[in-house]
Protein backbone atom coordinates (compact mmCIF):
# COMPACT_ATOMS: atom_id res chain seq x y z
CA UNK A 1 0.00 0.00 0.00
CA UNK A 2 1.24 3.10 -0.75
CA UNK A 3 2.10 5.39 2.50
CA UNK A 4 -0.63 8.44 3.54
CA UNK A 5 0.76 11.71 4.37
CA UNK A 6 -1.61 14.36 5.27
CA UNK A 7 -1.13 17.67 4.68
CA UNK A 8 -2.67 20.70 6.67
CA UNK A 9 -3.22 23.78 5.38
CA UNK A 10 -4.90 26.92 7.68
CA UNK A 11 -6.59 29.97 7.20
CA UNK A 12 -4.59 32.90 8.77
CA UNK A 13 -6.78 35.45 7.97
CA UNK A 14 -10.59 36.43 7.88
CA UNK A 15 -10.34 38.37 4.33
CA UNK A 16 -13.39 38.07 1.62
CA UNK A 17 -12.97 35.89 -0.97
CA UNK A 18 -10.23 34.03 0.32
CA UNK A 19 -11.11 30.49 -0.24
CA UNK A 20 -8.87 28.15 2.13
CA UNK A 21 -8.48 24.39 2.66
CA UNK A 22 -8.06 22.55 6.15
CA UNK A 23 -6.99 19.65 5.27
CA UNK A 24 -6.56 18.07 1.99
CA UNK A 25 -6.06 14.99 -0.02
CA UNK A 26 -5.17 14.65 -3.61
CA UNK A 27 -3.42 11.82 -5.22
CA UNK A 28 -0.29 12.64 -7.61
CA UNK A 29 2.25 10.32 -8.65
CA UNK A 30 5.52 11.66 -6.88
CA UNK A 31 7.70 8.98 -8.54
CA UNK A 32 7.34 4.94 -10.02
CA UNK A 33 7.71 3.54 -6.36
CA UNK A 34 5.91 6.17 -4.65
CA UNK A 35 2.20 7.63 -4.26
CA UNK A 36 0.71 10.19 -2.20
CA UNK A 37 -2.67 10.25 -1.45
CA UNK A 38 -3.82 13.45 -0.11
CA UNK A 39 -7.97 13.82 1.29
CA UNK A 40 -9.93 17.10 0.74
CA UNK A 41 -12.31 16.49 3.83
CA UNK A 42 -13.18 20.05 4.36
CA UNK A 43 -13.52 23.00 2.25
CA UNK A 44 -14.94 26.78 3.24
CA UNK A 45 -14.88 29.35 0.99
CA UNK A 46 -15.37 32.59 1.79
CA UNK A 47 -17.14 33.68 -1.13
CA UNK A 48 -20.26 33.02 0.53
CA UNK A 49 -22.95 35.07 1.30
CA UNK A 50 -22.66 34.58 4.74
CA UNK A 51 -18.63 36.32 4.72
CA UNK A 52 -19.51 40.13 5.19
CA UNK A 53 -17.28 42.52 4.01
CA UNK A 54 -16.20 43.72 7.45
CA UNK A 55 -14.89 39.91 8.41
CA UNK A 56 -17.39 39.70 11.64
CA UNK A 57 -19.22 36.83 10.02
CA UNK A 58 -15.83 35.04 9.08
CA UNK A 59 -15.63 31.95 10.54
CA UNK A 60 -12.83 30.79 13.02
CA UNK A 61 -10.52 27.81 12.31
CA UNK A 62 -11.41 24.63 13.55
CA UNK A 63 -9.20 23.13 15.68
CA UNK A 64 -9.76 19.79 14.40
CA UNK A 65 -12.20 18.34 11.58
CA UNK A 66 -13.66 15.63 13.41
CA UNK A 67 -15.39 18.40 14.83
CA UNK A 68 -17.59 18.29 11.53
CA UNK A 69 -19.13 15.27 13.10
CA UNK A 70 -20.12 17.04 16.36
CA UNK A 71 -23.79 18.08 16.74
CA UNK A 72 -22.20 20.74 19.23
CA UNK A 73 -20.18 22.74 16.52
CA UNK A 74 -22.75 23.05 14.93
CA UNK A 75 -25.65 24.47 17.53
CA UNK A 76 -22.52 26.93 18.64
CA UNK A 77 -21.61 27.88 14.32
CA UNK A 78 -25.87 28.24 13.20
CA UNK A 79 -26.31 30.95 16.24
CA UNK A 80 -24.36 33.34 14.08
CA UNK A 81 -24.13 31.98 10.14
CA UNK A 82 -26.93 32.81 8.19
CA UNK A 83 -26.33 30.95 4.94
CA UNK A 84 -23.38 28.61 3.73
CA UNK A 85 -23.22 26.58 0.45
CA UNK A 86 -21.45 23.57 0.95
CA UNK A 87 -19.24 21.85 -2.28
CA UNK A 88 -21.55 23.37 -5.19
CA UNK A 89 -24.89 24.89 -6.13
CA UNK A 90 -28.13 24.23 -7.16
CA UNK A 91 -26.94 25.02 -10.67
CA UNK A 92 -24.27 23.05 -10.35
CA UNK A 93 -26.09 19.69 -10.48
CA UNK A 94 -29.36 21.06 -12.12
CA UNK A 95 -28.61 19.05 -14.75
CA UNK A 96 -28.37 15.81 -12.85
CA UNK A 97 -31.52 16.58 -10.85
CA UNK A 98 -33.39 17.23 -13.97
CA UNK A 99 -32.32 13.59 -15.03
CA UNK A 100 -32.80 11.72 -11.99
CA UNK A 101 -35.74 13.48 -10.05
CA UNK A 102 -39.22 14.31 -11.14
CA UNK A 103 -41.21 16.97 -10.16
CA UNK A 104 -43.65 14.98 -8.33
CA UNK A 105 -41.03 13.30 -6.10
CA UNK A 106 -40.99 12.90 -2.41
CA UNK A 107 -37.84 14.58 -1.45
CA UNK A 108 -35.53 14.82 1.70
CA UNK A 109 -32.24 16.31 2.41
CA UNK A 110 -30.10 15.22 4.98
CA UNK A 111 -28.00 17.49 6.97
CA UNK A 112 -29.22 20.02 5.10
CA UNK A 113 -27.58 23.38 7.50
CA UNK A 114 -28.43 26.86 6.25
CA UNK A 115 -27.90 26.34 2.73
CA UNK A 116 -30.01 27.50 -0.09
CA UNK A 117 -30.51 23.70 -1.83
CA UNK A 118 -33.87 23.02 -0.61
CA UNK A 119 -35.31 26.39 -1.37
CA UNK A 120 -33.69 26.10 -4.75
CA UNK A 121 -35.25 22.88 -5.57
CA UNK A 122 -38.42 23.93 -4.73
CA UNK A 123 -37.94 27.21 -6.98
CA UNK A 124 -37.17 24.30 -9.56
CA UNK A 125 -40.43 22.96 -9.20
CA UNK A 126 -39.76 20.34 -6.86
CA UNK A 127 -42.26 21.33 -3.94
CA UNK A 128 -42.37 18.15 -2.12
CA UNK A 129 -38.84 18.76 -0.21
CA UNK A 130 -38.20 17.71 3.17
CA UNK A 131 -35.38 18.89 4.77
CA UNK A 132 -33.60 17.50 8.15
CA UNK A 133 -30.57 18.20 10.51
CA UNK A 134 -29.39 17.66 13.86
CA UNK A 135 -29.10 21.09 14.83
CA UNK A 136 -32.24 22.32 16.08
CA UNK A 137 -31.10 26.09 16.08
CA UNK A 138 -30.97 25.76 12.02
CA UNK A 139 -34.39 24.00 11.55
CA UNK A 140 -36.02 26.66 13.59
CA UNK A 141 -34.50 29.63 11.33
CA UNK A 142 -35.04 27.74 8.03
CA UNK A 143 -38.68 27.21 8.88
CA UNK A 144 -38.76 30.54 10.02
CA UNK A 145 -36.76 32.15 6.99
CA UNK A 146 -38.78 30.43 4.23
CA UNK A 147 -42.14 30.15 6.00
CA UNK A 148 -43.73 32.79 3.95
CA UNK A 149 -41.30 32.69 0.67
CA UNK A 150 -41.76 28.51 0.78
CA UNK A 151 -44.39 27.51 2.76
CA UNK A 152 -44.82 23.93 1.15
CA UNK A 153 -40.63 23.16 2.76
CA UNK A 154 -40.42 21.18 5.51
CA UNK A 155 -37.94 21.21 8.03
CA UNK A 156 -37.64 18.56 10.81
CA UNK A 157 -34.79 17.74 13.59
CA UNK A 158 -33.35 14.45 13.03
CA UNK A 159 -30.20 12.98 13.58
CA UNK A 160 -29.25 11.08 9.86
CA UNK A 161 -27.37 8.25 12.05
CA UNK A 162 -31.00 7.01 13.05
CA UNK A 163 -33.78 9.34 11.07
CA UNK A 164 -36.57 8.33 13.97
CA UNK A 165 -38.71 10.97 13.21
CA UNK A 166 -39.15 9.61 9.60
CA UNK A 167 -41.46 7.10 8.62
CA UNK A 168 -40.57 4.07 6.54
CA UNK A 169 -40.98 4.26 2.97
CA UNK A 170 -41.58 7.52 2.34
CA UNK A 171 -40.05 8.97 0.02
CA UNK A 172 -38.52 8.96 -3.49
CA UNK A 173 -35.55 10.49 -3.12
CA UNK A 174 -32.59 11.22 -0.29
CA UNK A 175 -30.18 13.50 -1.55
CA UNK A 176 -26.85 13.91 0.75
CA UNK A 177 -24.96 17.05 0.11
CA UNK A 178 -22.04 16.81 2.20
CA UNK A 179 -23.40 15.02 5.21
CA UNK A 180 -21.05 11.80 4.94
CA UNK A 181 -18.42 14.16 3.91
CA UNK A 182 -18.60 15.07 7.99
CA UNK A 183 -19.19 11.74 8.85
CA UNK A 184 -16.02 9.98 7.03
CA UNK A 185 -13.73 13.58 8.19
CA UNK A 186 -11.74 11.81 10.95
CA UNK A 187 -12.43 8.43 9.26
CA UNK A 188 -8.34 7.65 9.80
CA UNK A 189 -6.88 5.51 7.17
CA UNK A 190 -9.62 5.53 4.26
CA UNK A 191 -8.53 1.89 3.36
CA UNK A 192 -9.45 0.77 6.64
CA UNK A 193 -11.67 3.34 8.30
CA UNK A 194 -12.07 3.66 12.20
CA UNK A 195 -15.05 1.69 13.84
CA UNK A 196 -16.83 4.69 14.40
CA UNK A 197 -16.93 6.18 11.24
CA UNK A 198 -18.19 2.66 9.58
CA UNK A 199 -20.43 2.42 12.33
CA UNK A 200 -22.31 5.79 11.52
CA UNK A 201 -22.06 5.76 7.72
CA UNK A 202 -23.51 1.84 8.01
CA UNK A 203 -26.23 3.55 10.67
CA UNK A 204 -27.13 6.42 8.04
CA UNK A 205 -27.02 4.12 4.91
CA UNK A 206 -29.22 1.75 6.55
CA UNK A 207 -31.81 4.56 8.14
CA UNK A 208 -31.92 5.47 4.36
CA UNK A 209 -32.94 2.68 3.17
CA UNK A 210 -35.65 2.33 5.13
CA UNK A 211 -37.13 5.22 4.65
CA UNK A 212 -37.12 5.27 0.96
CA UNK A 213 -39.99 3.49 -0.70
CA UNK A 214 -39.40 -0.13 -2.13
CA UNK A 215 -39.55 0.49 -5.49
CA UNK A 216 -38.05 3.63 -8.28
CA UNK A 217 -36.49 5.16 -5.59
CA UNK A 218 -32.96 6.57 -4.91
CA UNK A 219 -30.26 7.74 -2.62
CA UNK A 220 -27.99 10.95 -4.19
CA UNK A 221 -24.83 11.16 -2.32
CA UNK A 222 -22.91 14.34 -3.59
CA UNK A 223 -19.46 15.00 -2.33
CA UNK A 224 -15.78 15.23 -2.26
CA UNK A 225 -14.68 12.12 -1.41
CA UNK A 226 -13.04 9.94 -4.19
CA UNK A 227 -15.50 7.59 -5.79
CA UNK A 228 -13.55 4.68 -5.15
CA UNK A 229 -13.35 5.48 -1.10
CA UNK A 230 -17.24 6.43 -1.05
CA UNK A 231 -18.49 3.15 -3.06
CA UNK A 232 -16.73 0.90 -0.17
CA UNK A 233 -19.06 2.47 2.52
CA UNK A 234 -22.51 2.35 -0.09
CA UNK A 235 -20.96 -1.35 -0.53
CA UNK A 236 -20.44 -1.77 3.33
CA UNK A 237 -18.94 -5.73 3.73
CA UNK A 238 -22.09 -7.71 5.60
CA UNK A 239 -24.32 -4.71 4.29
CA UNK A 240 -27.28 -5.02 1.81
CA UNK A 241 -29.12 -1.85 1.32
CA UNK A 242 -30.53 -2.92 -2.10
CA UNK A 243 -28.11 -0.51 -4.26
CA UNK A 244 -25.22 -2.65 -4.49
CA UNK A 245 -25.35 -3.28 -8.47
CA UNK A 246 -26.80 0.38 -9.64
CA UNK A 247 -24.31 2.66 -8.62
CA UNK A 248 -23.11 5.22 -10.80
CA UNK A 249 -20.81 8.09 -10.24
CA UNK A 250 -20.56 11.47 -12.35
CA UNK A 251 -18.17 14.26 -12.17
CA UNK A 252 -19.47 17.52 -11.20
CA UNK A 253 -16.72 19.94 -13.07
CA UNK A 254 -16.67 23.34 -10.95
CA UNK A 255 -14.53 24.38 -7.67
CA UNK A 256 -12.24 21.89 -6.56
CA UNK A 257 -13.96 19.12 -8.39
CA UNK A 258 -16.90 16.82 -6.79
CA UNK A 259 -19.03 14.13 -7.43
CA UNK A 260 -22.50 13.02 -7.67
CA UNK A 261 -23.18 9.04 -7.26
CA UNK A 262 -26.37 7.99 -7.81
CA UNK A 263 -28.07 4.61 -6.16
CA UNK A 264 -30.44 2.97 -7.32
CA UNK A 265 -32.66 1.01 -4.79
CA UNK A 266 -32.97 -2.18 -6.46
CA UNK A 267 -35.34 -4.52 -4.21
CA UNK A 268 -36.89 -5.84 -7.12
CA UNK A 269 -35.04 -7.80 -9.64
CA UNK A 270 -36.19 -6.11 -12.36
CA UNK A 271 -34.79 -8.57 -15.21
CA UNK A 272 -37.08 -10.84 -13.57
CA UNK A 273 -40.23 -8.52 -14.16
């Protein structure tokens, strides 16, 4: 295997439009006998609504990532961020959702924060959007913020690990934008990740499942972890989730490059139909 060396790189300053990494992965052949393999786990850029011009809005450095994970960071970060856009847009991957989704689907967004998405997918014509997080501080301003604007978005508190406020096949659609991003960020060595990481992706992948109905239905995972590190957890060993053989991954071309992996739910066989 070849060795992992992880780089960190900080923000030293709260400047607008400065986009910064905290820790990164890439992989780049360094020589014929030797590999590095460097992560992206987290990326903020501060060309974002929510950075004001007068830096009082700029975030501070995390101290570590794994704090990504932490339903605490968050609470403390949504009492004074407005708005963040996590990886890409809505017109980013318009022309995936227009391929995959149809207007009349039953939608929900996991760990959805204070970003735009949902609102712009309903402005897309795609009214029936759930949207959940952990973080009860940011459910109670996006119902609040989009209660007159939106009023057919809903917005519940639920932890993804376990989604017990969600009944079982229910909807059409999950989308995750970013959320397992923050669940793999302290995952350790990504070719043999740390009990608790596999533990809450297999948790989330599994309260997924059940909550999407049996039959044309999907899970959208859109993020920055490579393809070939993100299919082992939708392929958990031991796991079935019904996916296994319809997985596709697409490129999404803009910022530091991302990707949008599509799952088909697959609990009928349908060359048997």
């Amino acid at each position: 295997m070849p060795p992992l060396r992880q780089v960190k790189r900080y923000k030293t300053n709260c400047y607008k439009n400065q986009p910064f990494v905290s820790l990164f992965q890439l992989k780049f052949q360094v020589s014929e006998s030797e590999t590095f393999r460097i992560k992206l786990l987290t990326m903020e850029n501060e060309t974002n609504n929510s950075a004001q011009s007068n830096g009082k809005n700029c975030l501070k450095k995390t101290k570590d990532n794994s704090q990504y994970r932490e339903q605490t960071y968050w609470e403390e970060r949504f009492q004074t961020e407005d708005e963040y856009e996590w990886l890409c847009t809505y017109n980013d991957l318009k022309d995936f959702i227009k391929r995959d989704l149809k207007k009349e689907d039953k939608i929900i967004i996991l760990g959805c924060g204070n970003s735009t998405f949902s609102s712009d997918l309903c402005d897309a014509g795609f009214s029936n959007v759930t949207s959940v997080d952990f973080s009860t501080a940011v459910i109670n301003a996006m119902r609040k913020k989009y209660e007159s604007s939106h009023p057919t978005l809903q917005w519940i508190v639920s932890d993804v690990r376990n989604l017990k406020e969600i009944p079982n096949n229910m909807f059409d659609v999950v989308i995750d934008k970013a959320c397992l991003d923050a669940l793999v960020c302290d995952e350790g060595d990504p070719w043999e990740p740390n009990v608790r990481t596999k533990t809450d992706v297999d948790s989330t992948l599994t309260s997924v499942v059940r909550i999407l109905k049996p039959e044309n239905s999907a899970f959208i995972s859109i993020g920055f972890q490579q393809p070939h590190f993100r299919k082992r957890y939708l392929q958990f060993q031991g796991s079935n989730y019904g996916w296994e053989q319809n997985i596709v991954t697409s490129n999404i071309n803009v910022g530091m490059g991302y990707f949008y992996t599509h799952c088909k739910l697959n609990v009928i066989n349908e060359s048997s139909i």
